[in-house]
Protein backbone atom coordinates (compact mmCIF):
# COMPACT_ATOMS: atom_id res chain seq x y z
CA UNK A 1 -122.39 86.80 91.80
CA UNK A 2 -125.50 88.90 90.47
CA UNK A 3 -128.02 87.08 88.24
CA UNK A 4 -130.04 89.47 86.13
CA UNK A 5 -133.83 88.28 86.78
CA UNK A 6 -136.96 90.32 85.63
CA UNK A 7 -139.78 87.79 87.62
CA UNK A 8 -143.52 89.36 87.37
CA UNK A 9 -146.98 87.56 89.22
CA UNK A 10 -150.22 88.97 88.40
CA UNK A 11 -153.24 86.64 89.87
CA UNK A 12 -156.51 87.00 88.05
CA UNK A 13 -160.43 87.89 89.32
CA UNK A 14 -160.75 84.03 89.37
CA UNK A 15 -157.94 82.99 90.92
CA UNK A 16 -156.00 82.18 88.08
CA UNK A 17 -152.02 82.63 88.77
CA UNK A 18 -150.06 83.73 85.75
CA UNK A 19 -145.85 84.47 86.50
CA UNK A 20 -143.31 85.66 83.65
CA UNK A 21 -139.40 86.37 83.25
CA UNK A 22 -138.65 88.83 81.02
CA UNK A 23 -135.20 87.70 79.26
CA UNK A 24 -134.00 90.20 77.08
CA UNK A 25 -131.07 88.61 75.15
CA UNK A 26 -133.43 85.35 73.94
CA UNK A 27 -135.17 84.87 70.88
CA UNK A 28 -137.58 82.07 72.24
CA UNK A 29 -140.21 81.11 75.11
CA UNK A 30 -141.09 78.43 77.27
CA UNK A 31 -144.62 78.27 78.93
CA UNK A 32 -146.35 75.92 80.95
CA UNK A 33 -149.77 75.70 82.79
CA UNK A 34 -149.43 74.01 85.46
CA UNK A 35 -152.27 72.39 87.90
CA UNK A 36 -151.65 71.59 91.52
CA UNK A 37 -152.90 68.04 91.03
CA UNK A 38 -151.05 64.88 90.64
CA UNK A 39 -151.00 60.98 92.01
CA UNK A 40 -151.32 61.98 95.29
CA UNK A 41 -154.62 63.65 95.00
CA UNK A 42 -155.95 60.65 94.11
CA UNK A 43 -157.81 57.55 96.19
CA UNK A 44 -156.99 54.14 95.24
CA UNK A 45 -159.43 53.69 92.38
CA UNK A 46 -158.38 56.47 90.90
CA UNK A 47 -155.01 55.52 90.78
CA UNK A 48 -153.27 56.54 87.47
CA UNK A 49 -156.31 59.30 86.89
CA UNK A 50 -154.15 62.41 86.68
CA UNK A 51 -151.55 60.74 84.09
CA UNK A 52 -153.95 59.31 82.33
CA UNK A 53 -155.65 62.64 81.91
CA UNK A 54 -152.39 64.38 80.89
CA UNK A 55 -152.72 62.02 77.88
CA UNK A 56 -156.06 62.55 76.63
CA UNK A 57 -155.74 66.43 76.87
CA UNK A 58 -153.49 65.79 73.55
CA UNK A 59 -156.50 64.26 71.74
CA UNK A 60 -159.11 65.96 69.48
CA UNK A 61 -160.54 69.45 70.46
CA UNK A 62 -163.55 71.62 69.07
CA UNK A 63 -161.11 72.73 66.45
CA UNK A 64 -158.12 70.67 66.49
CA UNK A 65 -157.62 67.16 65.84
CA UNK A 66 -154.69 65.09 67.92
CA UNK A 67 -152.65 65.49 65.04
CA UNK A 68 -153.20 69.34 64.28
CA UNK A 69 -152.23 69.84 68.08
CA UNK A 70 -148.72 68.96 67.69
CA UNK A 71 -148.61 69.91 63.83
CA UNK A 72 -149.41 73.62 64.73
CA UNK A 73 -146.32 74.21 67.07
CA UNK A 74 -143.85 71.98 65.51
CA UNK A 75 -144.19 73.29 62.03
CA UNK A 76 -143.59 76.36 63.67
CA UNK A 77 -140.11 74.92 65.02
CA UNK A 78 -141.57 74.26 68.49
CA UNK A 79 -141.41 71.44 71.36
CA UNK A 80 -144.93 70.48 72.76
CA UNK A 81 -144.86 68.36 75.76
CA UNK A 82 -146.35 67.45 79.41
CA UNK A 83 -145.87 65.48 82.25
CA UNK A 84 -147.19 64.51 85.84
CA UNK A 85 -145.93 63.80 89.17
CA UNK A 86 -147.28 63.57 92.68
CA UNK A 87 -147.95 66.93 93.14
CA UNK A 88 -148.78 68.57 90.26
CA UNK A 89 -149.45 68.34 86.51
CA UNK A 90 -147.77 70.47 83.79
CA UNK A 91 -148.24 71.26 79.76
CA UNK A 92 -145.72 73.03 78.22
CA UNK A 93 -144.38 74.67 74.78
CA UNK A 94 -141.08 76.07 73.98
CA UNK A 95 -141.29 78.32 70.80
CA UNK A 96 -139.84 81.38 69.12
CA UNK A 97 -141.05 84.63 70.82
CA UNK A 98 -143.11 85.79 67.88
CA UNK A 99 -145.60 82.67 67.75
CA UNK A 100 -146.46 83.15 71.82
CA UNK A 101 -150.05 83.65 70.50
CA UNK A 102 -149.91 80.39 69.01
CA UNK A 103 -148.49 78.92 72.06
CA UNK A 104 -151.52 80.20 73.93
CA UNK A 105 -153.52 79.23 71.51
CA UNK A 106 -153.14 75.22 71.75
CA UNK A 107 -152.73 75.28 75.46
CA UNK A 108 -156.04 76.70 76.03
CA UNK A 109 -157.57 75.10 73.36
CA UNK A 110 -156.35 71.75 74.51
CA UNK A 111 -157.47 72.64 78.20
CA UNK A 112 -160.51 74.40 78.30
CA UNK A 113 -162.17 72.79 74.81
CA UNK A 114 -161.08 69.28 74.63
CA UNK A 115 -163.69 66.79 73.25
CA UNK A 116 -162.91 64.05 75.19
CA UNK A 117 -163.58 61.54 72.34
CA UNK A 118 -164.56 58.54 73.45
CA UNK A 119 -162.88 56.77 70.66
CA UNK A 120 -159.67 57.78 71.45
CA UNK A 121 -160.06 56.53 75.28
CA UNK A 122 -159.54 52.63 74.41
CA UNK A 123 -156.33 53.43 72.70
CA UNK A 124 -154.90 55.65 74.96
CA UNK A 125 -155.70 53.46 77.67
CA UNK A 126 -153.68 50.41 76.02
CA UNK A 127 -150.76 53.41 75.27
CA UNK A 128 -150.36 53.34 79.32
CA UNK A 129 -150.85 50.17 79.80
CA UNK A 130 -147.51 49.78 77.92
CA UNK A 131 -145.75 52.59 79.41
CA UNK A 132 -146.66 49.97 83.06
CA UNK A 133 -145.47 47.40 81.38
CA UNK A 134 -142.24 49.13 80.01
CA UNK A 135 -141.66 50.17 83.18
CA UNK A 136 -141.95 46.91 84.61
CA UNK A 137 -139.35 45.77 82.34
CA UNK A 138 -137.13 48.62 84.01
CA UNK A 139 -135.55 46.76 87.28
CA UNK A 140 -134.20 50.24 88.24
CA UNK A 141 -137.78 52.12 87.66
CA UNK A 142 -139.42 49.54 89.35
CA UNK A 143 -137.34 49.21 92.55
CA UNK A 144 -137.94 52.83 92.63
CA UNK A 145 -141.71 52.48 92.33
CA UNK A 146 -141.66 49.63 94.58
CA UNK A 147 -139.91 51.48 97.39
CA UNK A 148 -142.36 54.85 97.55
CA UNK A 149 -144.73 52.06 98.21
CA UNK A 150 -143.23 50.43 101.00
CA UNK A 151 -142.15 53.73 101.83
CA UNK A 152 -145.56 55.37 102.30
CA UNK A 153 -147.89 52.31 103.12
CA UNK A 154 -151.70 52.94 102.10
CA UNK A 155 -150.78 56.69 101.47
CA UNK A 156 -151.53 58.24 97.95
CA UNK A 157 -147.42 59.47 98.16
CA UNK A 158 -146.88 56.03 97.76
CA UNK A 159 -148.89 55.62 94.45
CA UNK A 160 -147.75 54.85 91.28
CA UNK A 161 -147.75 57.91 89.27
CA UNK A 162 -148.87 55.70 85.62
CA UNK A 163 -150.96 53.83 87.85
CA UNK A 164 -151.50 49.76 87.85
CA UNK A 165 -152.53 47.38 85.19
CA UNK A 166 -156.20 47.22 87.52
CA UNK A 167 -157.15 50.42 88.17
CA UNK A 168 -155.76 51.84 84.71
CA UNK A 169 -157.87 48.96 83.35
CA UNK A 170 -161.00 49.67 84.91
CA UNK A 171 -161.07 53.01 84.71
CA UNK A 172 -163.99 55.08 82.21
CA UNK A 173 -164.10 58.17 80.66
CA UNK A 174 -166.69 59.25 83.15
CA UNK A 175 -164.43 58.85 86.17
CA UNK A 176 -162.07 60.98 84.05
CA UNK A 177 -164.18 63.78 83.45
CA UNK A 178 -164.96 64.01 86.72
CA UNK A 179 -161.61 64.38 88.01
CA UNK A 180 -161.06 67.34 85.66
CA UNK A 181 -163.95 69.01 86.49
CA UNK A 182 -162.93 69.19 89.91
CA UNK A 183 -159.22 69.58 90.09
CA UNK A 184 -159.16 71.74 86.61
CA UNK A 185 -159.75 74.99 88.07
CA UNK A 186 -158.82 78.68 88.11
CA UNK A 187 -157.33 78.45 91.70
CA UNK A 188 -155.65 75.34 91.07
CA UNK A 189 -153.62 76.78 87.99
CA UNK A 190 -150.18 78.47 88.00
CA UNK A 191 -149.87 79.51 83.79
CA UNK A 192 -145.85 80.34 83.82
CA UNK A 193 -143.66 81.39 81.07
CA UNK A 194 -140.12 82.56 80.44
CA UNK A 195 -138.22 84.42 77.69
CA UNK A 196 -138.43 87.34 75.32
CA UNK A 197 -141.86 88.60 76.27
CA UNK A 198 -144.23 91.24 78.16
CA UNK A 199 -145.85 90.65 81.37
CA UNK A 200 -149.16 92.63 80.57
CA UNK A 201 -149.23 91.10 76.75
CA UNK A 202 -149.10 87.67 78.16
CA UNK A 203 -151.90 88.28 80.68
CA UNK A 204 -154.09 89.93 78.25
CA UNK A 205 -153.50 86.29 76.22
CA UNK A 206 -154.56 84.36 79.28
CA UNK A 207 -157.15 86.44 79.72
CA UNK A 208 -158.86 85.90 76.09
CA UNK A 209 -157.73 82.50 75.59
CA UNK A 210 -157.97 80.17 79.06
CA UNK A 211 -161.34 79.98 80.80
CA UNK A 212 -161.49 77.37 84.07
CA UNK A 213 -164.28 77.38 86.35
CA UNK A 214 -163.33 80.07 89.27
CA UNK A 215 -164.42 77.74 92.43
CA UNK A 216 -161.82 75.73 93.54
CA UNK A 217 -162.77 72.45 96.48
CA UNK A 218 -160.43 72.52 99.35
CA UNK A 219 -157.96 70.43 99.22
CA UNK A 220 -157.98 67.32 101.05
CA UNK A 221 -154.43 66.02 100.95
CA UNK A 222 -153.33 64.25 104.36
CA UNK A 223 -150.09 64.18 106.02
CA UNK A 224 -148.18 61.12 105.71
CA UNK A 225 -148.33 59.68 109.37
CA UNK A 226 -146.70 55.84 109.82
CA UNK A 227 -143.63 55.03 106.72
CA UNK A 228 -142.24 51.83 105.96
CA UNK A 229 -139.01 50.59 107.66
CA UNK A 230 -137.23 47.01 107.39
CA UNK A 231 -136.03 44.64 104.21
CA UNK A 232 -138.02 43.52 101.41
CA UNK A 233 -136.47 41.47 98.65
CA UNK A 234 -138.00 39.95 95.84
CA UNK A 235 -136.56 38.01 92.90
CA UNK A 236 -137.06 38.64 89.37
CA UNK A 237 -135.61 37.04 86.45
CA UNK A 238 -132.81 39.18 86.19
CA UNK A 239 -128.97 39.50 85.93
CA UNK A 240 -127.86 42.09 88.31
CA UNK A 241 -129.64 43.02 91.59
CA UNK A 242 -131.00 46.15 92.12
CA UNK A 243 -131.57 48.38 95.53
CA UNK A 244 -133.16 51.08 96.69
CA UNK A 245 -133.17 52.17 100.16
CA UNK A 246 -134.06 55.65 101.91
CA UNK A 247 -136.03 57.35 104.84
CA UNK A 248 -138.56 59.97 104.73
CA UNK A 249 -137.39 63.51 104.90
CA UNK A 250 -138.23 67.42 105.12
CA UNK A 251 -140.39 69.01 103.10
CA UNK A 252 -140.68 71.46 99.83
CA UNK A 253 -141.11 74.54 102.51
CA UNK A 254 -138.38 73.33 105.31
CA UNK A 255 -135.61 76.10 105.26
CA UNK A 256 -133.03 72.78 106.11
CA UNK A 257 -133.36 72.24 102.33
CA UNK A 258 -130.16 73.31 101.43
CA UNK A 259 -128.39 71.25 104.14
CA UNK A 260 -130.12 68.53 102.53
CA UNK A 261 -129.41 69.46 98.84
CA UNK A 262 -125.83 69.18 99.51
CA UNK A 263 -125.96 66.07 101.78
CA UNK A 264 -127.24 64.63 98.53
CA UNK A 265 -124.25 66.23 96.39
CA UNK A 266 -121.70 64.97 98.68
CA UNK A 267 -123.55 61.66 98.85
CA UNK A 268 -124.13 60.69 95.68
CA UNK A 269 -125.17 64.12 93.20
CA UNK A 270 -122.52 63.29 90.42
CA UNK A 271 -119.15 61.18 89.74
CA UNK A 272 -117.33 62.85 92.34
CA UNK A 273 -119.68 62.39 95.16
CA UNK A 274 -118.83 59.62 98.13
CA UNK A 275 -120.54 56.49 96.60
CA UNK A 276 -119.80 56.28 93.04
CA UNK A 277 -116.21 57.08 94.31
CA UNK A 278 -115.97 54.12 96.69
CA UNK A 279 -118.41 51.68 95.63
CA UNK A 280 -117.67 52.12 92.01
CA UNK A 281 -114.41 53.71 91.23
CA UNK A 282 -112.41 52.29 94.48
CA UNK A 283 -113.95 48.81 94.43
CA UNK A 284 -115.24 48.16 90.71
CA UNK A 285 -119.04 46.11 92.50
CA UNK A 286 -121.23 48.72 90.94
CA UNK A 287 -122.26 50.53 87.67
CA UNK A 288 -125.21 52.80 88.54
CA UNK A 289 -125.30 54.24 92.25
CA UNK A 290 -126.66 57.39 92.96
CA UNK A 291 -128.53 59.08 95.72
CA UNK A 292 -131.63 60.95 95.18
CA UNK A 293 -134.29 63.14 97.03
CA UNK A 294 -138.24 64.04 96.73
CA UNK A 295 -139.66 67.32 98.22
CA UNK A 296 -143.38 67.68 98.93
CA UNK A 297 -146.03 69.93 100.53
CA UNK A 298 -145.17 68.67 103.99
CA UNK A 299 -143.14 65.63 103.65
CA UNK A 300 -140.38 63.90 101.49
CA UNK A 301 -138.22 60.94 100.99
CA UNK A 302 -134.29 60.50 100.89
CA UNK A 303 -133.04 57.80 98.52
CA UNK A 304 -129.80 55.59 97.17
CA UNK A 305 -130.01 53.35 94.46
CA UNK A 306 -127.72 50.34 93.63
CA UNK A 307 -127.20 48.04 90.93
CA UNK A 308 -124.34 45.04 91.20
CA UNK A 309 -124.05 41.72 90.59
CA UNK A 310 -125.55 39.53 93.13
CA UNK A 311 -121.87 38.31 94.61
CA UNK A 312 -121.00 41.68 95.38
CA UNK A 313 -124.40 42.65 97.25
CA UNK A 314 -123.48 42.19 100.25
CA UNK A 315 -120.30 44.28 100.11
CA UNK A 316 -121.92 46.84 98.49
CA UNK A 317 -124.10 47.06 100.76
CA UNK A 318 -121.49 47.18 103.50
CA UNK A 319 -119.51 50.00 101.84
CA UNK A 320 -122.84 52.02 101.70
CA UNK A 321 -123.40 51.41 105.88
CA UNK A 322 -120.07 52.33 106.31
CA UNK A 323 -120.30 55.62 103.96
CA UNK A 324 -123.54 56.56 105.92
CA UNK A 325 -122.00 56.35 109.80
CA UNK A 326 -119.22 58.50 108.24
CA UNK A 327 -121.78 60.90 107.24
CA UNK A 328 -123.46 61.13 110.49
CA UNK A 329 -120.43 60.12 112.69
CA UNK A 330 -117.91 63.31 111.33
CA UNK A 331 -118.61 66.77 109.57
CA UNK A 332 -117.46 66.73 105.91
CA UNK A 333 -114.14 68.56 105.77
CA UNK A 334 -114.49 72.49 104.91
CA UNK A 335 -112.69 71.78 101.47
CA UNK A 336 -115.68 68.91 100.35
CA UNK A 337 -117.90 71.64 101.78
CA UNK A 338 -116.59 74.38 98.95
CA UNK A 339 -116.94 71.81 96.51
CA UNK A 340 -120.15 70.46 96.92
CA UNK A 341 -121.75 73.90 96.91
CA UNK A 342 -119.63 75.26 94.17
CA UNK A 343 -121.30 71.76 92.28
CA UNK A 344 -124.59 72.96 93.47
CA UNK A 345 -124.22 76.47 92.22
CA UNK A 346 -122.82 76.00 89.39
CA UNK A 347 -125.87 73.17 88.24
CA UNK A 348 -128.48 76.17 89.27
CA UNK A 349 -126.39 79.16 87.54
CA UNK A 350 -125.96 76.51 84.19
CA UNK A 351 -130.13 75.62 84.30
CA UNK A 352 -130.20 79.32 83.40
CA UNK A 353 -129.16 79.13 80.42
CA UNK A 354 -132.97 77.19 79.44
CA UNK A 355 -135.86 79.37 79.20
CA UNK A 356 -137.33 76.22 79.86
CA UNK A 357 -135.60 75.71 83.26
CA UNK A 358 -136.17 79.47 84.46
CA UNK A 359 -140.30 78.71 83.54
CA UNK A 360 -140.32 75.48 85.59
CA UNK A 361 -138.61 77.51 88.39
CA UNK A 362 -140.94 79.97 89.03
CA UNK A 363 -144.07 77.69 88.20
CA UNK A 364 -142.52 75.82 90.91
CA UNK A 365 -141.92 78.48 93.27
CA UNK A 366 -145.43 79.63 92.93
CA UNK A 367 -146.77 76.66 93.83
CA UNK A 368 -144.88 75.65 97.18
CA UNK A 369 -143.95 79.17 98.19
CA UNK A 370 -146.34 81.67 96.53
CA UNK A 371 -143.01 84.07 96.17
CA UNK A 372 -140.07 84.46 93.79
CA UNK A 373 -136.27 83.97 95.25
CA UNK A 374 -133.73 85.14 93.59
CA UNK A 375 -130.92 83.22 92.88
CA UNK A 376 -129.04 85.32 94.52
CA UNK A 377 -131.20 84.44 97.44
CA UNK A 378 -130.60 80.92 96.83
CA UNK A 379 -126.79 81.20 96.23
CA UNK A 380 -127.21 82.93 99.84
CA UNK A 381 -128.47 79.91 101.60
CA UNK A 382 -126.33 77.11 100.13
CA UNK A 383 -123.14 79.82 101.19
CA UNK A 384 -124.93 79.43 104.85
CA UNK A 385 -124.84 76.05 105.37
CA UNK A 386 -121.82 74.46 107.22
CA UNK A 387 -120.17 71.50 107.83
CA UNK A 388 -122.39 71.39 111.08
CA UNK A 389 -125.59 71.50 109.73
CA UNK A 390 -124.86 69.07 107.01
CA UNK A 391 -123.96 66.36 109.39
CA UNK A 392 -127.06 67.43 111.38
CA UNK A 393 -129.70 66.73 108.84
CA UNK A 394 -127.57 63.64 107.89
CA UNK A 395 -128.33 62.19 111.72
CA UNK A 396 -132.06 62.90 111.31
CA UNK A 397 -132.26 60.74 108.11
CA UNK A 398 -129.80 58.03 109.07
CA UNK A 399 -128.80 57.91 112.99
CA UNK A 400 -131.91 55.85 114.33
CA UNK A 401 -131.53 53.40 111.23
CA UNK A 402 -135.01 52.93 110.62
CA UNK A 403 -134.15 52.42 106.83
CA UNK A 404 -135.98 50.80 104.31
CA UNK A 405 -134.55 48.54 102.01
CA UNK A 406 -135.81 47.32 98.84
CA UNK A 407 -134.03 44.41 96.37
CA UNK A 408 -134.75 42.84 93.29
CA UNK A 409 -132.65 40.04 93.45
CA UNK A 410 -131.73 38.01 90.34
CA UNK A 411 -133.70 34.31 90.13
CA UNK A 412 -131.66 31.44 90.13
């Protein structure tokens, strides 16, 4: 298999990353500028800071108002968007190839001139304040949220990317200001688009259009050192009882990657994966279950989820034990081997269809790796792995059975 990809990485006098695919047979683009800076860059009063400043970079500008932000790219047929997570912080536009200027245009604009208008900072900070409490009202987004906490005790990994109701609720404009001053700069930004375009055309854009301080402050991230282990259950007025239990794991830049990307597929990565066979399928005590994984800068977590009735806990919970020391105890057969990568492969290969997916990619790349693979490359590793090595990284996550556990359990 040969994947046609035209990948290009020109870094600026300031520091300033930009990367591009050229896609020939596309009629759109997607582009993002992305910042290295996310929850876990923050301290405990701070908590929140970086989403919260995601959402006021859509407010007014020198030129634009809220409203003319998102006006000027969807009347053009566009999708304006951002989002944060631990590690990073991204705003992104997918448009036809011809309005790229515009593109440019309202990133920068929203990025390097916002107003920060003070009226707008009351109501935005209500806005999240809902989006805490919808989550709240989530019992499988807030297991979640519970168990990074648990998981990584009085460690910013461990912090709620929206935030809490106090620290969102005490928090001024001044505090966010700050925080963009000094995490909103040249070195700190990848700028990353994908489709029908030219490297040098895009650059020159960047060039004219984005202007971030060139001085960057070192980061001061710190390793995750102790993690949580043991059983916390807490009830909530709820029907069903939800679980979440995991382990730390390797990191973004740990070649065992692979091994564990299709320890997850086997595991739980779709409808024909271990537990939604057996827990659901074979014994009907669960309609969500699904494992899940998190890859940072030097660290990471492994997790399962669970929802069932509260009857059926138990059991569930013993058909998941029993699933692990199978994992761990045997290799996978050669045959769940070819399946699980030709699942894997076939979910990469199929994100290329999305300019937007082939963006986030090498944005992504950039960031953790400061290099392009190919996907060729990748296809290369996930052929490499065996049976062995799967059951390998399997016993480093689950032999010693220091596991946390976290349940909502429904109130009587």
């Amino acid at each position: 298999m040969t994947i046609q990809e035209n990948a290009t990485k020109t870094t600026l006098d300031n520091g300033l990353t930009v990367v591009s695919e050229y896609i020939s047979y596309v009629r759109s683009v997607s582009i993002g500028v992305w910042v290295k800076t996310g929850s876990r860059f923050e301290n405990e009063v701070q908590m929140g800071i970086s989403h919260f400043l995601e959402h006021l970079m859509f407010k007014d500008t020198d030129k634009r108002s809220a409203r003319d932000i998102v006006r000027t790219i969807e009347s053009l047929g566009g999708m304006i968007n951002a989002f944060t997570t631990k590690e990073y912080t991204c705003y992104h536009i997918e448009i036809l190839d011809e309005y790229l200027p515009h593109a440019v245009d309202v990133l920068s604009d929203m990025l390097c001139r916002s107003g920060f208008p003070e009226k707008e900072f009351e109501k935005e900070r209500n806005v999240i304040l809902d989006e805490i409490y919808s989550m709240e009202d989530t019992p499988e987004e807030m297991v979640q949220e519970l168990f990074m906490d648990k998981l990584f005790p009085k460690h910013s990994l461990g912090y709620s990317i929206l935030g809490t109701e106090s620290s969102v609720g005490s928090m001024k404009m001044a505090d966010v200001m700050r925080f963009f001053q000094e995490e909103y700069r040249a070195e700190n930004i990848v700028i990353a688009a994908a489709g029908n375009l030219k490297h040098k055309e895009l650059v020159a854009l960047v060039e004219k259009n984005f202007q971030f301080p060139a001085a960057s402050r070192p980061a001061t991230i710190e390793e995750p050192k102790d993690f949580g282990r043991g059983e916390f259950f807490l009830e909530r007025p709820i029907v069903q009882s939800h679980i979440c239990l995991g382990v730390p794991a390797i990191s973004y830049n740990d070649p065992r990657r692979f091994d564990l990307l299709l320890l997850n597929t086997v595991l739980g990565g779709g409808m024909g994966a271990r537990l939604f066979q057996n827990i659901r399928e074979s014994h009907g005590i669960a309609y969500g279950i699904y494992s899940y994984y998190e890859l940072y800068l030097d660290s990471g977590m492994f997790g399962i989820y669970l929802g069932t009735d509260q009857k059926n806990m138990s059991r569930a919970l013993e058909l998941l034990d029993e699933e692990l020391n199978s994992l761990t105890g045997q290799p996978i057969s050669e045959e769940e081997l070819r399946e699980a990568k030709s699942q894997l492969k076939g979910n990469i290969v199929l994100g290329l269809e999305s300019t937007a997916a082939r963006m986030n990619r090498m944005a992504v790349m950039e960031m953790y790796h400061q290099k392009f693979f190919s996907i060729d490359n990748v296809i290369e590793k996930i052929d490499a792995t065996t049976t062995d090595s799967i059951q390998e990284i399997a016993r480093e996550l689950f032999d010693a059975r220091d596991v946390l556990k976290v349940v909502f359990v429904a109130k009587n």
